[in-house]
N, C-alpha and C. Protein backbone atom coordinates (compact mmCIF):
# COMPACT_ATOMS: atom_id res chain seq x y z
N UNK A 1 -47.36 25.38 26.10
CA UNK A 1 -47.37 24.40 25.02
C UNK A 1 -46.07 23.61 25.09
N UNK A 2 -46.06 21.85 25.78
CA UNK A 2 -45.37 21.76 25.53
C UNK A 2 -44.77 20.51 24.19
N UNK A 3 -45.69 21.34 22.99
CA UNK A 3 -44.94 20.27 22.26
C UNK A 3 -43.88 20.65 21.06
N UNK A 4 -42.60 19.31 21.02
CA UNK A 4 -41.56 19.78 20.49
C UNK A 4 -41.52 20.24 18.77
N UNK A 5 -41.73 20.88 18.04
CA UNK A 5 -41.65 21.44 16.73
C UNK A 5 -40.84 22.53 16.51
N UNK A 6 -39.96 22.93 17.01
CA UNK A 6 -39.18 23.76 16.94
C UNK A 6 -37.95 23.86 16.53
N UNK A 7 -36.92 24.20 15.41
CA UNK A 7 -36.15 23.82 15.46
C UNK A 7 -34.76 24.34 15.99
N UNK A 8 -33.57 23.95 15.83
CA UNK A 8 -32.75 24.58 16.58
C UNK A 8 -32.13 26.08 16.15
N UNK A 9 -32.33 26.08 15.15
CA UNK A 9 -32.26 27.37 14.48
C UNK A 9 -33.36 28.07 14.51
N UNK A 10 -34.32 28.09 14.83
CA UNK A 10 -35.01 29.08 15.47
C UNK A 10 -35.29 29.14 16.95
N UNK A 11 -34.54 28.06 17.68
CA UNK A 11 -34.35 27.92 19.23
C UNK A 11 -32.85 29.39 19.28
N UNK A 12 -32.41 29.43 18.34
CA UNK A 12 -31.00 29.96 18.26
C UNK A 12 -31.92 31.74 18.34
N UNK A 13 -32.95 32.03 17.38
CA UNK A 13 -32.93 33.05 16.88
C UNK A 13 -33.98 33.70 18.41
N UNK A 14 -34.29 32.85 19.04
CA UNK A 14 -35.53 33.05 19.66
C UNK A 14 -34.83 33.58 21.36
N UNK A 15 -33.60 32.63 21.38
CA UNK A 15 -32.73 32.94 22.67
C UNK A 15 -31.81 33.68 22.62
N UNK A 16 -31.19 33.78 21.18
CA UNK A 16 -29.65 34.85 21.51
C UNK A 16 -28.73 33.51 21.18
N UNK A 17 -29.05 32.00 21.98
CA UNK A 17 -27.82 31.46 22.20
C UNK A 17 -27.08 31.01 20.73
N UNK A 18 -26.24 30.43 20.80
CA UNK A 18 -25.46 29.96 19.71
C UNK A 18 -25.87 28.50 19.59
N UNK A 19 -25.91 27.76 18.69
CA UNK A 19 -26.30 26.60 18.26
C UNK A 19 -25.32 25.68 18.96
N UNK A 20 -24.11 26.01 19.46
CA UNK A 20 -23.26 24.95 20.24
C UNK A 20 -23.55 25.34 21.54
N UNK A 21 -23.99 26.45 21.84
CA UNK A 21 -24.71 26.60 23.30
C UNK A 21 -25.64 25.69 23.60
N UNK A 22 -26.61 25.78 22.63
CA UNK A 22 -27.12 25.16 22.97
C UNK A 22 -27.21 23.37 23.28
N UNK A 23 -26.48 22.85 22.01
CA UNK A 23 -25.69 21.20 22.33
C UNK A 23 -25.47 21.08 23.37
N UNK A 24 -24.67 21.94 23.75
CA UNK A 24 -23.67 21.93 25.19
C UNK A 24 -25.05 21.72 26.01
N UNK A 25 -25.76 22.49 26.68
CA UNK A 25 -26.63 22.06 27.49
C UNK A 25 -27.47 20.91 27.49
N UNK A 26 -27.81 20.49 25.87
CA UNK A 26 -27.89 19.37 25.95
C UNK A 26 -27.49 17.91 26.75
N UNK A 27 -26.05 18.33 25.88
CA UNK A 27 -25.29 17.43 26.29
C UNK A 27 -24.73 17.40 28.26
N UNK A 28 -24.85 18.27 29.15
CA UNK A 28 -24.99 18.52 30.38
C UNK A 28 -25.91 17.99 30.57
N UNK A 29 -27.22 17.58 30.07
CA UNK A 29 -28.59 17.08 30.56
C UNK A 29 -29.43 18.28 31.31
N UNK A 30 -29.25 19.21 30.41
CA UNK A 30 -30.02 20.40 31.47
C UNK A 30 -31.26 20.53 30.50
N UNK A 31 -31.34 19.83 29.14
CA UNK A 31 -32.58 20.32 27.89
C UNK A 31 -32.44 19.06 27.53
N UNK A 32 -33.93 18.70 27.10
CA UNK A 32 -33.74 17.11 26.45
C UNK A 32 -35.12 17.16 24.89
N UNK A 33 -34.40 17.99 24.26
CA UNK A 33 -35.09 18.23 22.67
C UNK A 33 -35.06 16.60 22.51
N UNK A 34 -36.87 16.88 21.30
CA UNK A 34 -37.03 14.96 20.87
C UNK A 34 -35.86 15.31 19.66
N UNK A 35 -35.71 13.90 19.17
CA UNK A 35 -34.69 13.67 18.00
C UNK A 35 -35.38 13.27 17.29
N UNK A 36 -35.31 13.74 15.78
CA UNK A 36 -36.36 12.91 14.48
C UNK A 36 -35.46 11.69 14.49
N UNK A 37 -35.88 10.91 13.33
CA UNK A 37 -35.29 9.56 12.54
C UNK A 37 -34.29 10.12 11.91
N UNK A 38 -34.07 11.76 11.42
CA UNK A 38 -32.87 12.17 10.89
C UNK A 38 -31.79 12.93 11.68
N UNK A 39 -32.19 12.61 12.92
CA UNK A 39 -31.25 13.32 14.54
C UNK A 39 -31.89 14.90 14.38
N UNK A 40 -32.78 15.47 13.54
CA UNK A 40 -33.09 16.90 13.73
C UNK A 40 -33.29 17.42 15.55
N UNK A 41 -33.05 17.95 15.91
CA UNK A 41 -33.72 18.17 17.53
C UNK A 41 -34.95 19.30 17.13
N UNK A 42 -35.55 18.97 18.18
CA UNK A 42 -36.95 19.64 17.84
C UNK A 42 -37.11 19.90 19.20
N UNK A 43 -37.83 21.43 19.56
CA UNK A 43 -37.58 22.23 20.98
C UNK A 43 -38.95 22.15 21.41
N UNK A 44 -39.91 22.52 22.31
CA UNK A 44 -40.68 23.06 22.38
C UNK A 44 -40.71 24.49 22.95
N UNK A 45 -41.81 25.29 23.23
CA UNK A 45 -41.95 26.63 23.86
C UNK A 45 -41.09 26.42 25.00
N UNK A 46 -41.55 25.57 25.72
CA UNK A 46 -40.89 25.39 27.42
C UNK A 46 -39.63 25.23 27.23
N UNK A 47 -39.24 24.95 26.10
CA UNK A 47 -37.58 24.45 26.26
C UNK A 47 -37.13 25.75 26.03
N UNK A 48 -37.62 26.48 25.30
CA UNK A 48 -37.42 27.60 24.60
C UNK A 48 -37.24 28.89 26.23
N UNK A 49 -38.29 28.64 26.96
CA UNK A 49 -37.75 29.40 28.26
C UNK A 49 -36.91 28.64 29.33
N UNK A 50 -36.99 27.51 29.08
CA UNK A 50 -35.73 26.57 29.90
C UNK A 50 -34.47 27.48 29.52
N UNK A 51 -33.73 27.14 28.56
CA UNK A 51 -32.89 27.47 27.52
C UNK A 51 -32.34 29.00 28.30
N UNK A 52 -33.50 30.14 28.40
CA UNK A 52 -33.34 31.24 28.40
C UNK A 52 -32.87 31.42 30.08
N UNK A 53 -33.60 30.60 31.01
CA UNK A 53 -33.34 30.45 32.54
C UNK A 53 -31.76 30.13 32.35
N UNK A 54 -32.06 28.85 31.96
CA UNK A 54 -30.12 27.83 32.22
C UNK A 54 -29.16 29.11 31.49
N UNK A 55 -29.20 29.94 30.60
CA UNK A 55 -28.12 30.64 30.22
C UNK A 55 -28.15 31.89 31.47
N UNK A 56 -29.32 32.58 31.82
CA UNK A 56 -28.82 33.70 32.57
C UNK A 56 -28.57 32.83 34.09
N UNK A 57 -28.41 31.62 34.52
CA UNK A 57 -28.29 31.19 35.58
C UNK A 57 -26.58 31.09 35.46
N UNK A 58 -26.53 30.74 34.31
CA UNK A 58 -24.79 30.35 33.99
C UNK A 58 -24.32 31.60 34.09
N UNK A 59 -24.93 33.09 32.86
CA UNK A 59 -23.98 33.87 33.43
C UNK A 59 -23.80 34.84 35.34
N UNK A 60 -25.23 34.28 35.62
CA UNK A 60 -24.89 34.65 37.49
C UNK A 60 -23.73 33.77 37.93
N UNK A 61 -23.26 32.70 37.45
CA UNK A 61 -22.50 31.98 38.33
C UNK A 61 -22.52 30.67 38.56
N UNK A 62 -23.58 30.05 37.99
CA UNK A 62 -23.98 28.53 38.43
C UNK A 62 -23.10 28.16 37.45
N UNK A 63 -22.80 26.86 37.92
CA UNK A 63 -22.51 25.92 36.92
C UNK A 63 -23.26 24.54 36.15
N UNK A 64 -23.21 23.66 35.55
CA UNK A 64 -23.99 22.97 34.80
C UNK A 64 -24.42 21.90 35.97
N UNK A 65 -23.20 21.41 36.62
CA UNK A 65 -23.39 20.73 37.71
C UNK A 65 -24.68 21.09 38.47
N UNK A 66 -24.50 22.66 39.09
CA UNK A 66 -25.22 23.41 40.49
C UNK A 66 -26.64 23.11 39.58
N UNK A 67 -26.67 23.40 38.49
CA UNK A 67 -27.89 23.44 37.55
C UNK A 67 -28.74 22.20 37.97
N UNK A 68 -28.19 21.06 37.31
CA UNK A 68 -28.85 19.96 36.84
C UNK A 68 -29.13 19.15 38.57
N UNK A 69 -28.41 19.13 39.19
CA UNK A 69 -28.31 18.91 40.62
C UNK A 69 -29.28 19.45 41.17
N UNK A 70 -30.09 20.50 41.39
CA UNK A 70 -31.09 21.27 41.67
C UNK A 70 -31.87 22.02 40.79
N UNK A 71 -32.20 21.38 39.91
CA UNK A 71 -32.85 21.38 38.52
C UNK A 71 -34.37 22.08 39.06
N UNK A 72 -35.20 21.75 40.12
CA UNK A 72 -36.67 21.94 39.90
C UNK A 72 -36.25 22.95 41.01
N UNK A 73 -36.02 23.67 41.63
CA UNK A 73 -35.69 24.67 42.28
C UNK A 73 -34.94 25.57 41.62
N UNK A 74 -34.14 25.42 40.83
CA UNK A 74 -33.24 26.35 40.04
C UNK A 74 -33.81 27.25 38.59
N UNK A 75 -34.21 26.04 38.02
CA UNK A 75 -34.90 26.03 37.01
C UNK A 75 -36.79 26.60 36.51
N UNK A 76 -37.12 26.73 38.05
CA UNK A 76 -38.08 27.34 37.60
C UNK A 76 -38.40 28.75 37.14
N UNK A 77 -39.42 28.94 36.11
CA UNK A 77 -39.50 29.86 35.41
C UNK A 77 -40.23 31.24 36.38
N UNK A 78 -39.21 32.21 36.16
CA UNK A 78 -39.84 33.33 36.95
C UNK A 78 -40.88 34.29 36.27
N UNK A 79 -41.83 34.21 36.18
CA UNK A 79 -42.81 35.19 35.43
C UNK A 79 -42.50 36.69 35.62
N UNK A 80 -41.36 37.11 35.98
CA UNK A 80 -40.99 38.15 35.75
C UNK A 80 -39.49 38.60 35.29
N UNK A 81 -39.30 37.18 34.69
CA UNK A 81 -38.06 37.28 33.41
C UNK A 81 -38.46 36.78 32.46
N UNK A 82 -38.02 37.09 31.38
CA UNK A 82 -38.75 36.60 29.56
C UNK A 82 -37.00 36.61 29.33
């Protein structure tokens, strides 16, 4: 499902990450949540396991750069991590 209704506080509760964790990746261009008319960000499911990939990729070692640079190789979802 990928549509965005989610919000970041329950993107927060759903990953572990911290709510500026998550900006931060934002702002790297590694997650691209829609924005309401009131800047709310709104996630979907997929972002929701994006999110969960890009953090355990960071703590192996990558950086935001190695990330976004090889985004569809890096980033894909392994069906045998949740």
């Amino acid at each position: 499902m990928n549509e965005k209704v989610i919000s970041i506080g329950t993107v927060r509760e759903l990953t572990g990450l911290t709510e500026r964790q998550i900006r931060y990746y934002e702002e790297k261009q590694l997650i691209f949540p829609y924005r309401s008319r009131g800047g709310a960000r709104k996630f979907s499911f997929e972002d929701v396991e994006r999110l969960k990939v890009i953090h355990t990729k960071m703590k192996d070692g990558f950086r935001t750069y190695d990330l976004r640079r090889s985004a569809a190789s890096l980033l894909k979802f392994d069906s045998g991590r949740s």
